[in-house]
Structure formats: C-alpha cells, structure tokens
PDB file of N, CA and C in Angstrom:
ATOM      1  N   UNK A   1     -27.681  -2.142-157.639  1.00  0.00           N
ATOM      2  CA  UNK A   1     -27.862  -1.280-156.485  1.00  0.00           C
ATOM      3  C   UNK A   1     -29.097  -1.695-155.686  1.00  0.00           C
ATOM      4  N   UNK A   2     -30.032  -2.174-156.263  1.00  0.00           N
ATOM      5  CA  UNK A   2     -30.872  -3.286-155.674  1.00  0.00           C
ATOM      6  C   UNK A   2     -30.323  -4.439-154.305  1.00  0.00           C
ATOM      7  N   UNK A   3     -31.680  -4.162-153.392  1.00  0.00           N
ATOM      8  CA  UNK A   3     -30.759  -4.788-151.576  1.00  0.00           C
ATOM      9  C   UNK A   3     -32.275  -5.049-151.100  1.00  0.00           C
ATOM     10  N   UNK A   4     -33.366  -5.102-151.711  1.00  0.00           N
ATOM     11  CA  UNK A   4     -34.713  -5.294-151.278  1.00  0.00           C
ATOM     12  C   UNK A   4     -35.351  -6.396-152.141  1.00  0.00           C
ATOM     13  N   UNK A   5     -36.184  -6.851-151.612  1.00  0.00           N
ATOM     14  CA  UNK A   5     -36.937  -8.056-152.157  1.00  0.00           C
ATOM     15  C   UNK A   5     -38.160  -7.194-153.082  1.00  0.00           C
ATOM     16  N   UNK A   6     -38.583  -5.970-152.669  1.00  0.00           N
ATOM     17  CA  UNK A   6     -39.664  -5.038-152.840  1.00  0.00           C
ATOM     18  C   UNK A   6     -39.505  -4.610-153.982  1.00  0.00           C
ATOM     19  N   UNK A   7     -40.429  -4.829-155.093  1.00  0.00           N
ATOM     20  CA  UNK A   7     -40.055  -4.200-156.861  1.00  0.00           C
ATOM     21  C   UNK A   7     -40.260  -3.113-156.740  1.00  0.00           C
ATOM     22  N   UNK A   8     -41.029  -2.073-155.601  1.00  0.00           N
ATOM     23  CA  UNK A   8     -41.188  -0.252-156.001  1.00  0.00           C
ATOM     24  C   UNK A   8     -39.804  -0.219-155.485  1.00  0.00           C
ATOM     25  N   UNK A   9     -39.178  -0.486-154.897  1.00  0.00           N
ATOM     26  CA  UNK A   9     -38.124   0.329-154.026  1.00  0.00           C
ATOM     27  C   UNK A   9     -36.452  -0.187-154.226  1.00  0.00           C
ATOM     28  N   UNK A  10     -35.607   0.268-154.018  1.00  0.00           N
ATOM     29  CA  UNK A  10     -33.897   0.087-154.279  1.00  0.00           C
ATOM     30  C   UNK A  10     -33.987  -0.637-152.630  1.00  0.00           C
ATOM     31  N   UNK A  11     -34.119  -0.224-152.001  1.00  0.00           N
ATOM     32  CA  UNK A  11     -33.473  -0.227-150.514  1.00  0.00           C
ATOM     33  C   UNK A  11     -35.139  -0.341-149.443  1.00  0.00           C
ATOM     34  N   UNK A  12     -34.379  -1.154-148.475  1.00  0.00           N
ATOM     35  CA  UNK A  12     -35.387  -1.567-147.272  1.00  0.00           C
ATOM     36  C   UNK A  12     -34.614  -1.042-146.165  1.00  0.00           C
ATOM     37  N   UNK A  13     -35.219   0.199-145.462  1.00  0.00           N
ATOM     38  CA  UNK A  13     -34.192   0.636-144.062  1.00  0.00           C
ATOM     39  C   UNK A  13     -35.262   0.792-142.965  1.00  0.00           C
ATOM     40  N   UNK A  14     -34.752   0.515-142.018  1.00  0.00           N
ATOM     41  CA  UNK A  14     -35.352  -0.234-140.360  1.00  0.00           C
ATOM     42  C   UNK A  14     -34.245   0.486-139.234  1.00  0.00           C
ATOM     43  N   UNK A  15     -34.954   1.580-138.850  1.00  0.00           N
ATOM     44  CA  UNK A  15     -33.845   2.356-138.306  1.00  0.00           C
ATOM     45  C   UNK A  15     -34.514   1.804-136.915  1.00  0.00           C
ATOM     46  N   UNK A  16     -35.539   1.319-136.570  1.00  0.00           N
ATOM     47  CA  UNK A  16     -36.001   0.715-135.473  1.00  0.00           C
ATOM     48  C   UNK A  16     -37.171  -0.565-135.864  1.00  0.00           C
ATOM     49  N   UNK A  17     -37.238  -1.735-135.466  1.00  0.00           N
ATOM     50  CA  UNK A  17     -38.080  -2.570-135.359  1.00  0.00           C
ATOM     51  C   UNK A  17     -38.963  -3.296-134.076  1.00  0.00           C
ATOM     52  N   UNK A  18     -40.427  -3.553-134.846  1.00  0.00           N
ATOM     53  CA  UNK A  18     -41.126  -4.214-133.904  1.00  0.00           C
ATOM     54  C   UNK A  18     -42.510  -2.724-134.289  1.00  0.00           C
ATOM     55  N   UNK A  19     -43.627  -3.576-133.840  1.00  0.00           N
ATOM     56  CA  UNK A  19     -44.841  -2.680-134.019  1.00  0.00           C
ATOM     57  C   UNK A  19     -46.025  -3.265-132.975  1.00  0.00           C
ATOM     58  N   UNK A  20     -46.978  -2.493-133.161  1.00  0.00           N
ATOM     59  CA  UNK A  20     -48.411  -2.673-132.429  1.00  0.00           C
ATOM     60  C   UNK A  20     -49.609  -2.717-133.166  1.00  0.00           C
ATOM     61  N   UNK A  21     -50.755  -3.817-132.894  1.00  0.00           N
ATOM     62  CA  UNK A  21     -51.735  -3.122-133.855  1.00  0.00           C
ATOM     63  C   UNK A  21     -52.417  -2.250-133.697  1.00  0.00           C
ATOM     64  N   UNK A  22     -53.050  -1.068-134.713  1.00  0.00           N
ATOM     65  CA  UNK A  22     -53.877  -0.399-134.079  1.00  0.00           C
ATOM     66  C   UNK A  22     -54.911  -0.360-134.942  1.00  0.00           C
ATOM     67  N   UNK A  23     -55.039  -1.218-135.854  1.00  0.00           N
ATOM     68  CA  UNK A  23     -56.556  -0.983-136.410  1.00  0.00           C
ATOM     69  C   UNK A  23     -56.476  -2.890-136.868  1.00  0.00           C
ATOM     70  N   UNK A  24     -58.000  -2.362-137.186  1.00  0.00           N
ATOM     71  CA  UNK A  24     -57.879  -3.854-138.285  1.00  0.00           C
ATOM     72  C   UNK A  24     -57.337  -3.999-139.388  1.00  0.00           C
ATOM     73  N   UNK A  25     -56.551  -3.476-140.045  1.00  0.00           N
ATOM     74  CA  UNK A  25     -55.743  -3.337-141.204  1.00  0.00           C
ATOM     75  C   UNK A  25     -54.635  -3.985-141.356  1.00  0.00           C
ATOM     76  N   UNK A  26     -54.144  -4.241-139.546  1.00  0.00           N
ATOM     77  CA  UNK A  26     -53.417  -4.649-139.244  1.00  0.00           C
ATOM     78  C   UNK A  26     -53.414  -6.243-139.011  1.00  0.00           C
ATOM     79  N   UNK A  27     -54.449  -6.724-139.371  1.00  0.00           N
ATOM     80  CA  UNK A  27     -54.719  -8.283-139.643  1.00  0.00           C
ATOM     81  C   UNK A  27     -53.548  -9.026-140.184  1.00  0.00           C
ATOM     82  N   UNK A  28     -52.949  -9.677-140.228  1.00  0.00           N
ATOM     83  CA  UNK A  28     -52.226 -10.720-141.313  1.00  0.00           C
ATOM     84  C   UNK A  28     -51.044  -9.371-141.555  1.00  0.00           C
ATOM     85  N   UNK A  29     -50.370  -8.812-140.726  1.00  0.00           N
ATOM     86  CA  UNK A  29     -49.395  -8.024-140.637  1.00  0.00           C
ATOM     87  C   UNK A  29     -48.113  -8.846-141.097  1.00  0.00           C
ATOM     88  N   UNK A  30     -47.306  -8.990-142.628  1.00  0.00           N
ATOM     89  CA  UNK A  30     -46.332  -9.570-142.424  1.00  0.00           C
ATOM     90  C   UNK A  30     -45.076  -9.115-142.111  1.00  0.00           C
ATOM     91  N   UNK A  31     -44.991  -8.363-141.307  1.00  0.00           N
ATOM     92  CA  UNK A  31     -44.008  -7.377-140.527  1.00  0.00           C
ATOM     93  C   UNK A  31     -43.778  -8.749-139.122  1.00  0.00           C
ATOM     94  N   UNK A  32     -44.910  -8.735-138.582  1.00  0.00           N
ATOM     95  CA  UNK A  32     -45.607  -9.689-137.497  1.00  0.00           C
ATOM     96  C   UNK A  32     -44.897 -11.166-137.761  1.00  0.00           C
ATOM     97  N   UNK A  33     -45.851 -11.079-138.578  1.00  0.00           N
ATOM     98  CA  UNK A  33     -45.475 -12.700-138.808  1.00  0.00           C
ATOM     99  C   UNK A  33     -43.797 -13.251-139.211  1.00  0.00           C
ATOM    100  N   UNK A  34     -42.771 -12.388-139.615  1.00  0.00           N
ATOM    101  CA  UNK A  34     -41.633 -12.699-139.962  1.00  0.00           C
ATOM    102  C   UNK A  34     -40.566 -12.473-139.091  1.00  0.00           C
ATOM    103  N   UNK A  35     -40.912 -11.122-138.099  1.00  0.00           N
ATOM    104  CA  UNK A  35     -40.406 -10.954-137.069  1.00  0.00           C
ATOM    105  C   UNK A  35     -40.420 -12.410-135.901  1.00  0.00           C
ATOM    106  N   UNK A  36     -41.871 -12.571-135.732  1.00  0.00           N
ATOM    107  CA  UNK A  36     -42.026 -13.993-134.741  1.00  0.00           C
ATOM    108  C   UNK A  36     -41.394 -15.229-135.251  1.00  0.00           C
ATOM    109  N   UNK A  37     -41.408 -15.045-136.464  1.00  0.00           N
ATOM    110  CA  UNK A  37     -40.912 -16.395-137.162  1.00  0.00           C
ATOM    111  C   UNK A  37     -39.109 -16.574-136.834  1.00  0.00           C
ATOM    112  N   UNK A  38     -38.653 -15.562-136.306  1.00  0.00           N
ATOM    113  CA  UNK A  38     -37.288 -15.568-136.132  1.00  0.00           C
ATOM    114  C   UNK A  38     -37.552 -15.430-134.992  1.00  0.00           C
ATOM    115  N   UNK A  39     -38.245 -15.813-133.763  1.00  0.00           N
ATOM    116  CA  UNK A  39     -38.365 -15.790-132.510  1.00  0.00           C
ATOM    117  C   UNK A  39     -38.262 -13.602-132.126  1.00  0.00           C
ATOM    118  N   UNK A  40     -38.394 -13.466-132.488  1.00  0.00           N
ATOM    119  CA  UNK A  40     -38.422 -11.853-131.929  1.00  0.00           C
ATOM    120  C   UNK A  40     -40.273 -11.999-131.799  1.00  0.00           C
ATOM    121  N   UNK A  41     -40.383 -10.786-130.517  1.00  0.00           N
ATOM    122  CA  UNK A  41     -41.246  -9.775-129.726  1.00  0.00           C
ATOM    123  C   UNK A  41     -41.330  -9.005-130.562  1.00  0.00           C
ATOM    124  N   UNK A  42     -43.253  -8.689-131.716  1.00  0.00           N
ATOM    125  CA  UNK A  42     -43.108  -8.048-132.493  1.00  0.00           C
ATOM    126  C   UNK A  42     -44.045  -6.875-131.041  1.00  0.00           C
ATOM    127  N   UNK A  43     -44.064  -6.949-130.519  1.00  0.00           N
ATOM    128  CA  UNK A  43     -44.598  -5.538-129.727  1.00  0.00           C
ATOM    129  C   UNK A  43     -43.333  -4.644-129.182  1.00  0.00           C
ATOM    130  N   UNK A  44     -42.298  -5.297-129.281  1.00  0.00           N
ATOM    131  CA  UNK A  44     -41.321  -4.512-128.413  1.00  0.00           C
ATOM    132  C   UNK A  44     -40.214  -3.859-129.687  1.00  0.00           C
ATOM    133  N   UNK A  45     -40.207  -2.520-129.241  1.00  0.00           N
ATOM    134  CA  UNK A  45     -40.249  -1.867-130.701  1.00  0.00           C
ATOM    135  C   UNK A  45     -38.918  -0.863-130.027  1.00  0.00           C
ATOM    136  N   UNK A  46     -37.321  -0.961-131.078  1.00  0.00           N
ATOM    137  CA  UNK A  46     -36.247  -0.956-130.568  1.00  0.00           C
ATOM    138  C   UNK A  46     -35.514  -0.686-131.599  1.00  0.00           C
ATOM    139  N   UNK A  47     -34.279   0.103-131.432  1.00  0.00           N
ATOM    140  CA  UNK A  47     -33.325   0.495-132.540  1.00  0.00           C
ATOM    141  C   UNK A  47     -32.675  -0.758-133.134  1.00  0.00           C
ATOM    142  N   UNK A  48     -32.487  -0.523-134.432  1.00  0.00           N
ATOM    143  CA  UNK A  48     -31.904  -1.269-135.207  1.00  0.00           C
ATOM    144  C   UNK A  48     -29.961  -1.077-135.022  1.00  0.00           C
ATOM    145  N   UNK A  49     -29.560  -2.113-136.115  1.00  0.00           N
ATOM    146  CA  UNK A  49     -27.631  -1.274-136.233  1.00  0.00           C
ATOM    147  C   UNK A  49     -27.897  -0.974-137.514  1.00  0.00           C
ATOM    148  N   UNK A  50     -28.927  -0.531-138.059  1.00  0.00           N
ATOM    149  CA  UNK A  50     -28.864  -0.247-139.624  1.00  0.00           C
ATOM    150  C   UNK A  50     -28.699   1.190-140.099  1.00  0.00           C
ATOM    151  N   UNK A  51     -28.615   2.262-138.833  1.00  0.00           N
ATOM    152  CA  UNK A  51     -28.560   3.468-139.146  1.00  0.00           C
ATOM    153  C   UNK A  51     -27.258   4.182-140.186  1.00  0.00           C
ATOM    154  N   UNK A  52     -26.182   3.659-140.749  1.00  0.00           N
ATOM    155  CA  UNK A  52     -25.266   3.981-141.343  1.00  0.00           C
ATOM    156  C   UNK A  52     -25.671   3.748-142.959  1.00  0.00           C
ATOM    157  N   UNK A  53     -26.758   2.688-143.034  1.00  0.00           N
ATOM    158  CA  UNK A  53     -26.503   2.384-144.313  1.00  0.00           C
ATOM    159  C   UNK A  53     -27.266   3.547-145.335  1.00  0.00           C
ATOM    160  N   UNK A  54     -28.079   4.305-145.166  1.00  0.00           N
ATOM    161  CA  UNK A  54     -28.421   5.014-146.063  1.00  0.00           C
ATOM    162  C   UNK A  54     -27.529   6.305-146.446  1.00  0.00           C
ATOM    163  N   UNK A  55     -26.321   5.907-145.849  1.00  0.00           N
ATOM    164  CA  UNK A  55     -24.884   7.278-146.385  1.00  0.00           C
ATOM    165  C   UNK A  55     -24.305   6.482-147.575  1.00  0.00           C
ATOM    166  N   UNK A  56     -24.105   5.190-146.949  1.00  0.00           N
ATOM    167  CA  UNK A  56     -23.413   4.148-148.543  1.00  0.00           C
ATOM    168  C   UNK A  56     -24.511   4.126-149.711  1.00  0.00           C
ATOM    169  N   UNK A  57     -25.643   4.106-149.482  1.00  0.00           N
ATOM    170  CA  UNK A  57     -26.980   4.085-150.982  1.00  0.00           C
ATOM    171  C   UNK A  57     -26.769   5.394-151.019  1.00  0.00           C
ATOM    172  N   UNK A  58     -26.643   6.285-150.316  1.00  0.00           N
ATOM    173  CA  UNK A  58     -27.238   7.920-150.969  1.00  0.00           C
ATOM    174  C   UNK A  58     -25.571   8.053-151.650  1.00  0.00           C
ATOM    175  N   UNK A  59     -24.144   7.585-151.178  1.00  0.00           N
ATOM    176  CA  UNK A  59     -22.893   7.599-152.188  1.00  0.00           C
ATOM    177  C   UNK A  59     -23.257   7.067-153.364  1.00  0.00           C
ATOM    178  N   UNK A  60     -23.096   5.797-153.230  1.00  0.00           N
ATOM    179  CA  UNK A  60     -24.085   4.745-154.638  1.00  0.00           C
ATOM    180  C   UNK A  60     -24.926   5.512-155.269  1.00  0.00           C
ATOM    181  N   UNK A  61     -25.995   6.186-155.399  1.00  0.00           N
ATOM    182  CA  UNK A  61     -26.800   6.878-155.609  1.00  0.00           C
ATOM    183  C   UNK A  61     -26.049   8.039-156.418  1.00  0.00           C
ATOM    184  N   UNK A  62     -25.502   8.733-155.778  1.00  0.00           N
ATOM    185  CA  UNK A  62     -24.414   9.940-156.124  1.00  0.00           C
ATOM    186  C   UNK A  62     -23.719   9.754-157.284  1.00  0.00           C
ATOM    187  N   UNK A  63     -22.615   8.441-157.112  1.00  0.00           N
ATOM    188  CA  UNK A  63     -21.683   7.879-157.866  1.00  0.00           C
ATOM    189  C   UNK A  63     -22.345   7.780-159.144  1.00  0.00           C
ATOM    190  N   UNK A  64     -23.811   6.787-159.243  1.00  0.00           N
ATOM    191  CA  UNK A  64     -24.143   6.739-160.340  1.00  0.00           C
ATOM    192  C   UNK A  64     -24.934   7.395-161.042  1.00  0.00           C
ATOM    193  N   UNK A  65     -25.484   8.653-160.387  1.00  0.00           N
ATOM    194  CA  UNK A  65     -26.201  10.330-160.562  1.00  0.00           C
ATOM    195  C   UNK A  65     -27.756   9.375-161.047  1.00  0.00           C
ATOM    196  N   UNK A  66     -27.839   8.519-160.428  1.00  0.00           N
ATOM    197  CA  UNK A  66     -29.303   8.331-159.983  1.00  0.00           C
ATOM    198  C   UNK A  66     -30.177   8.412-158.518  1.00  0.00           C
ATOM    199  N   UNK A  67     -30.858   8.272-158.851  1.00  0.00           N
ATOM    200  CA  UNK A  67     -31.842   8.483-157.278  1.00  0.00           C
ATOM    201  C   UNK A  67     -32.460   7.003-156.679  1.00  0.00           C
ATOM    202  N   UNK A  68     -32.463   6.742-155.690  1.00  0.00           N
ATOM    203  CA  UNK A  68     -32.705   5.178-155.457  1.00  0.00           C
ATOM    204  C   UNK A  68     -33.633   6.103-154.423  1.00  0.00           C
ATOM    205  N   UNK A  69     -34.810   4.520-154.385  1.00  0.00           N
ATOM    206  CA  UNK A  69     -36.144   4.432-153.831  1.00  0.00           C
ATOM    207  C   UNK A  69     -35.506   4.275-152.402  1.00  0.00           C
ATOM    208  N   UNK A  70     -36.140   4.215-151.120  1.00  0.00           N
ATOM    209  CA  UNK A  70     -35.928   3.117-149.967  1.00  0.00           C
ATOM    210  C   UNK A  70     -37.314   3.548-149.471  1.00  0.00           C
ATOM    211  N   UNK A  71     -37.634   2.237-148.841  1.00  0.00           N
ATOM    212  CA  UNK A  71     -39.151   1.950-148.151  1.00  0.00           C
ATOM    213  C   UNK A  71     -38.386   1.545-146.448  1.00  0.00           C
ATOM    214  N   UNK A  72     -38.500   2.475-145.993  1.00  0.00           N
ATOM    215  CA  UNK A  72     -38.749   2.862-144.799  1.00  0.00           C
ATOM    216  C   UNK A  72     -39.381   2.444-143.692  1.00  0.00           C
ATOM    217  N   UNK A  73     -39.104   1.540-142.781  1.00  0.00           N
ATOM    218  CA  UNK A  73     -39.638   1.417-141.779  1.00  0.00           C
ATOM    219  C   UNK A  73     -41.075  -0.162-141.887  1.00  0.00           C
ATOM    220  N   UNK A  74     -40.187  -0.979-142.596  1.00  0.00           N
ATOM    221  CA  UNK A  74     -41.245  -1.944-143.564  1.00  0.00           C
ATOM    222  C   UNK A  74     -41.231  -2.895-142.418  1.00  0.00           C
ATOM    223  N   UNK A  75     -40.337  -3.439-141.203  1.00  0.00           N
ATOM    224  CA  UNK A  75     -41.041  -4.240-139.929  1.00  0.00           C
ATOM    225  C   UNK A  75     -41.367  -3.399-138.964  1.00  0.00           C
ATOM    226  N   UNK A  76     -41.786  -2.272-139.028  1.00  0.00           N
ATOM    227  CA  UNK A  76     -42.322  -1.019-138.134  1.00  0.00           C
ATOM    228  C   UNK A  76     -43.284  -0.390-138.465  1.00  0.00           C
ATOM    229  N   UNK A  77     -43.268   0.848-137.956  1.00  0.00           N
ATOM    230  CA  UNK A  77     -44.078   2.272-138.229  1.00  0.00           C
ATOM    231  C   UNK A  77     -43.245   3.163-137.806  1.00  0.00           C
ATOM    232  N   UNK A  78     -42.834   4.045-138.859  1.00  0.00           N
ATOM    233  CA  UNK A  78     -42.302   5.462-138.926  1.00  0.00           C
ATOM    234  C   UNK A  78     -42.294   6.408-137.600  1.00  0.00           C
ATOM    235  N   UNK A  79     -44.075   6.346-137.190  1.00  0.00           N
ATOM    236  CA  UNK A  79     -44.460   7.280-136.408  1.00  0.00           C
ATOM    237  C   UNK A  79     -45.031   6.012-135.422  1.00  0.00           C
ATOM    238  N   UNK A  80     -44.480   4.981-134.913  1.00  0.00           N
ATOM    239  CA  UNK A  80     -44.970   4.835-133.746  1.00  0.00           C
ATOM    240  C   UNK A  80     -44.215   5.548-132.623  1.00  0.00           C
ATOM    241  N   UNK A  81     -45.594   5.693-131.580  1.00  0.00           N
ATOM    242  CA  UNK A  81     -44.421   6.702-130.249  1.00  0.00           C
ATOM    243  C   UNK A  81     -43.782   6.269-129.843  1.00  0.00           C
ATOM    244  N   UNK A  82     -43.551   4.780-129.622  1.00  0.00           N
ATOM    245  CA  UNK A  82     -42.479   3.887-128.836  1.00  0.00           C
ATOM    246  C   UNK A  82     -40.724   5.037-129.726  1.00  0.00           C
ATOM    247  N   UNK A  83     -41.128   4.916-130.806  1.00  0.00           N
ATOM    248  CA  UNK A  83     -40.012   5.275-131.508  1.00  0.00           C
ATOM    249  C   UNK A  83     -39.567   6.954-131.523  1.00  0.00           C
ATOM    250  N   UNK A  84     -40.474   7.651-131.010  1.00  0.00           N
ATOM    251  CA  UNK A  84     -40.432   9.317-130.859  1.00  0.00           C
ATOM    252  C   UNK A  84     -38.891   9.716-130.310  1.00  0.00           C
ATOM    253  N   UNK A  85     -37.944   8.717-129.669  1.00  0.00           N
ATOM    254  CA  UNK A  85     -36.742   9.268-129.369  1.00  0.00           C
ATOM    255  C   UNK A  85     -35.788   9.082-130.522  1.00  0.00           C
ATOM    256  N   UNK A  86     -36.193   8.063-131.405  1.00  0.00           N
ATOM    257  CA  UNK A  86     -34.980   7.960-132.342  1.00  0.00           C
ATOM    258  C   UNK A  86     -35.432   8.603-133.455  1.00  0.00           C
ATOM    259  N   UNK A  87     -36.702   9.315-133.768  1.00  0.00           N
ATOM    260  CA  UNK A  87     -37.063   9.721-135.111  1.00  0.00           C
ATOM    261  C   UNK A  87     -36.346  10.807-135.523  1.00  0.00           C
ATOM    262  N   UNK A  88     -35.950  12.000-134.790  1.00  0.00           N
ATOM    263  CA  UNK A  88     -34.992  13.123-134.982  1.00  0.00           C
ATOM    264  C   UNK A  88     -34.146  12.666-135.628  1.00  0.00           C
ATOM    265  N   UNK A  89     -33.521  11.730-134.968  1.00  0.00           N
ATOM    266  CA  UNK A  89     -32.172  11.230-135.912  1.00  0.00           C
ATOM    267  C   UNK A  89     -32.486  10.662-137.413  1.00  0.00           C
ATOM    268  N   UNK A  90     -33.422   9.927-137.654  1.00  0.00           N
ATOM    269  CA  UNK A  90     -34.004   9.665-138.767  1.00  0.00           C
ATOM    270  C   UNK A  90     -34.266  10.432-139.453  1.00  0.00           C
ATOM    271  N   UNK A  91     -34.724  11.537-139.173  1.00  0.00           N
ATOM    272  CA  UNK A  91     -35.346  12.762-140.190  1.00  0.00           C
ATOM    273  C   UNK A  91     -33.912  13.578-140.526  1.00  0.00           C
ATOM    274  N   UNK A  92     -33.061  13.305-139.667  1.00  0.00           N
ATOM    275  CA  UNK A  92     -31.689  14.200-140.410  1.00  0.00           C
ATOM    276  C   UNK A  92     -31.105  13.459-141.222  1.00  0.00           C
ATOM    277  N   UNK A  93     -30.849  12.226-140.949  1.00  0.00           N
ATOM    278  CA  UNK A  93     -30.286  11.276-141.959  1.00  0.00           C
ATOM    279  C   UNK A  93     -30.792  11.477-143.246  1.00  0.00           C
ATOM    280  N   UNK A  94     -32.554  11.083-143.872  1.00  0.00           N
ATOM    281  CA  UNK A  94     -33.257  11.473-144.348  1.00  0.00           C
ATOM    282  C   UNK A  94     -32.591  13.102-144.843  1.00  0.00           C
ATOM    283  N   UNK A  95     -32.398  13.753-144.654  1.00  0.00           N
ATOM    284  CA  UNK A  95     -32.529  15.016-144.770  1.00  0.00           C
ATOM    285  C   UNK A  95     -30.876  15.180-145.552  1.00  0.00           C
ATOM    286  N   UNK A  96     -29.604  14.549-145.189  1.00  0.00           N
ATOM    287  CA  UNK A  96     -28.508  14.504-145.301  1.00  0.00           C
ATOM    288  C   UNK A  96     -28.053  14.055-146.625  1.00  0.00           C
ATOM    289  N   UNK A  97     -29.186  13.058-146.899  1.00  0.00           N
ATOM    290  CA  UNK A  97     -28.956  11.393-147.905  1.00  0.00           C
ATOM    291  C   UNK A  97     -29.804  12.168-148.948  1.00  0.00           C
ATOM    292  N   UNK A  98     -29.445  13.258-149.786  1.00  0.00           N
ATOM    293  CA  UNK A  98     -30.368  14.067-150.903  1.00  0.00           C
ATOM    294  C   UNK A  98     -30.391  12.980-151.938  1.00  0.00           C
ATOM    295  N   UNK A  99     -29.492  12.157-152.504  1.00  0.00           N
ATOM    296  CA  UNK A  99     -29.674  11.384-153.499  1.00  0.00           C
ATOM    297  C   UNK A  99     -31.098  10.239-153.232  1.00  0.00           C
ATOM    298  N   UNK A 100     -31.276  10.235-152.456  1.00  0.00           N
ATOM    299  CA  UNK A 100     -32.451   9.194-151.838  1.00  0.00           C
ATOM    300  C   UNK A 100     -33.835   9.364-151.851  1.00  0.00           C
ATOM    301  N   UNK A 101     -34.816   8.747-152.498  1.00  0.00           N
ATOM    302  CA  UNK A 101     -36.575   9.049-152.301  1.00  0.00           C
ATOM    303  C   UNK A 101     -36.739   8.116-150.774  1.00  0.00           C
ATOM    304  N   UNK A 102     -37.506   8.675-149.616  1.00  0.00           N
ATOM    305  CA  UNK A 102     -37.820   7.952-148.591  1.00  0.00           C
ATOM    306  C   UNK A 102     -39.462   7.763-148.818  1.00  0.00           C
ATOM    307  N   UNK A 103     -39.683   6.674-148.819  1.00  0.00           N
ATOM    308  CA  UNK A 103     -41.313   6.031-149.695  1.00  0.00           C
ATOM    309  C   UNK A 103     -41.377   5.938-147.414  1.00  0.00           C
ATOM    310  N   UNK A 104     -42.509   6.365-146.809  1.00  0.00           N
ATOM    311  CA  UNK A 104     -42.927   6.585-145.636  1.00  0.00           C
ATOM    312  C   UNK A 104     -44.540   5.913-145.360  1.00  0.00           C
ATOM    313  N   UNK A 105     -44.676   4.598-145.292  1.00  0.00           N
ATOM    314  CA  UNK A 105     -45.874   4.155-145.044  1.00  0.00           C
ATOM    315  C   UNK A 105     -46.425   4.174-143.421  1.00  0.00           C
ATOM    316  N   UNK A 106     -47.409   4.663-143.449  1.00  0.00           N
ATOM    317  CA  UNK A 106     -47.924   4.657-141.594  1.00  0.00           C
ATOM    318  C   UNK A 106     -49.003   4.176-141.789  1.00  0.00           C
ATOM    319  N   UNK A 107     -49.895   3.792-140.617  1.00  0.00           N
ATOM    320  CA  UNK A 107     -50.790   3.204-140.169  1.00  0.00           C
ATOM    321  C   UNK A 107     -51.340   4.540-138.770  1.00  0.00           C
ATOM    322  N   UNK A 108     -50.139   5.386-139.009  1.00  0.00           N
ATOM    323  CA  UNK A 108     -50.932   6.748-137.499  1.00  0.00           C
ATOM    324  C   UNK A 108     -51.014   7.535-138.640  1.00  0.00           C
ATOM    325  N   UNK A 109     -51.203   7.781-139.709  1.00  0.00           N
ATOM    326  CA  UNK A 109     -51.507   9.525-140.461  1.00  0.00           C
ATOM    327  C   UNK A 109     -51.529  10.734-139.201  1.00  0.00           C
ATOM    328  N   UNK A 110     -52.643  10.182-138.323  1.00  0.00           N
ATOM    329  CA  UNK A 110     -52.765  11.097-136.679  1.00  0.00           C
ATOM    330  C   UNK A 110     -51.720  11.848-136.309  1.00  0.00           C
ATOM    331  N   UNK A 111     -49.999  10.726-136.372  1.00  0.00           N
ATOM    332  CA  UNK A 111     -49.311  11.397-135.840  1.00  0.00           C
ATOM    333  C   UNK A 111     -48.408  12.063-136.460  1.00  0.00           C
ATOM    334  N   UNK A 112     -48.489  12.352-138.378  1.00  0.00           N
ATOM    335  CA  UNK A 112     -47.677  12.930-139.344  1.00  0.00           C
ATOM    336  C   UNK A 112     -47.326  14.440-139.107  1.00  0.00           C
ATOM    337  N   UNK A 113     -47.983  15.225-138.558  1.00  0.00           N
ATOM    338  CA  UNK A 113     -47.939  16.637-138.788  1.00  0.00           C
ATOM    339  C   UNK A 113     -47.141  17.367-137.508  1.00  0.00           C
ATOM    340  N   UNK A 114     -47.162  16.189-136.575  1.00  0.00           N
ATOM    341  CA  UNK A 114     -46.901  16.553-134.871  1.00  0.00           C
ATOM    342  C   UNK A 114     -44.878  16.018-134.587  1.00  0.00           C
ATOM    343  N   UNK A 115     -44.983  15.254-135.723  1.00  0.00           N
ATOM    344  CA  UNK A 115     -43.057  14.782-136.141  1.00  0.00           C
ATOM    345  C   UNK A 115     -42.723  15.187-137.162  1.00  0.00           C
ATOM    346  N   UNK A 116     -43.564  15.833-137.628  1.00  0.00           N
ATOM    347  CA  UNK A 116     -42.459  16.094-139.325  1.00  0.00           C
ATOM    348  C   UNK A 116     -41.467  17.476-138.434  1.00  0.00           C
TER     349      UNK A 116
END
C-alpha cells in the first residue's frame, strides 16, 4: 500500500504544486530543486490532477482496516495563499477519507488558525 519514497508516510498527495520562499529555512528547498529539474516554475503555484486519489488509499485503507499515513503537500505548502481557493476542497476530502492520517507540514504556522 506503500506509493511514497518517504519512510514516515504510506502516501505523497499534492492537491496543488509550486511554492515561494519565505524564510531562510527555505534554503536548499528540495521541493525547488526537483520541480526545476523537470523544467517547471517553482513560484507558480497551481492545482494538481491528483485530487481523486486519496478516496482509492482511504478504500485501501478501509479494505485492509488499517490507517495509512499521507504527507501532504510535500512540492508545496498547505497554507500558501496562492492556494486559499482550492484548500476548502482539500479540507473536505481530508475530512471524507476517515481511514487516512494527513501528516500537514507548513512553513506559515501564521496562517493555521485563519484556514482550519
């Protein structure tokens, strides 16, 4: 049931890609660097076609009455604003897919309390 390169997590989902920096943390970003490496604009930050797949892991999930990890938003940010129109939809999906842990890394904490 494993679909990620990532040992914490079952699943890698990118309901939008592309990011900005906003701190120095953001140095040696390999979000950045892998995106460009396939010729993509890592500033220009845009829906994915990946929005279906966390109904087939949260079935999978179901089927085998375990709970699978997914890391969320791993060539992005969760809460960047570029992305504030598609996050609704994300948070229901999220919300739909009960068999599923959503692991949520940001770089805005700032903007956690103002989208949940």
């Amino acid at each position: 049931m494993k679909d990620t390169g990532i040992g914490w997590a079952h699943h890698t989902w990118n309901p939008w890609i592309g990011c900005n920096e906003v701190s120095r943390e953001c140095d040696g970003c390999y979000a950045r660097t892998m995106l460009e490496n396939k010729g993509q604009d890592f500033n220009l930050v845009h829906p994915s076609q990946t929005w279906a797949q966390p109904y087939i892991w949260n079935l999978q999930a179901a089927i085998t009455g375990h709970t699978a990890m997914v890391f969320t938003c791993s060539i992005s940010d969760f809460f960047h604003p570029n992305a504030d129109l598609w996050r609704p939809r994300a948070w229901e999906i999220m919300k739909e897919c009960s068999h599923l842990t959503w692991l949520v890394l940001t770089k805005r904490p700032e903007r956690i309390l103002e989208h949940l």
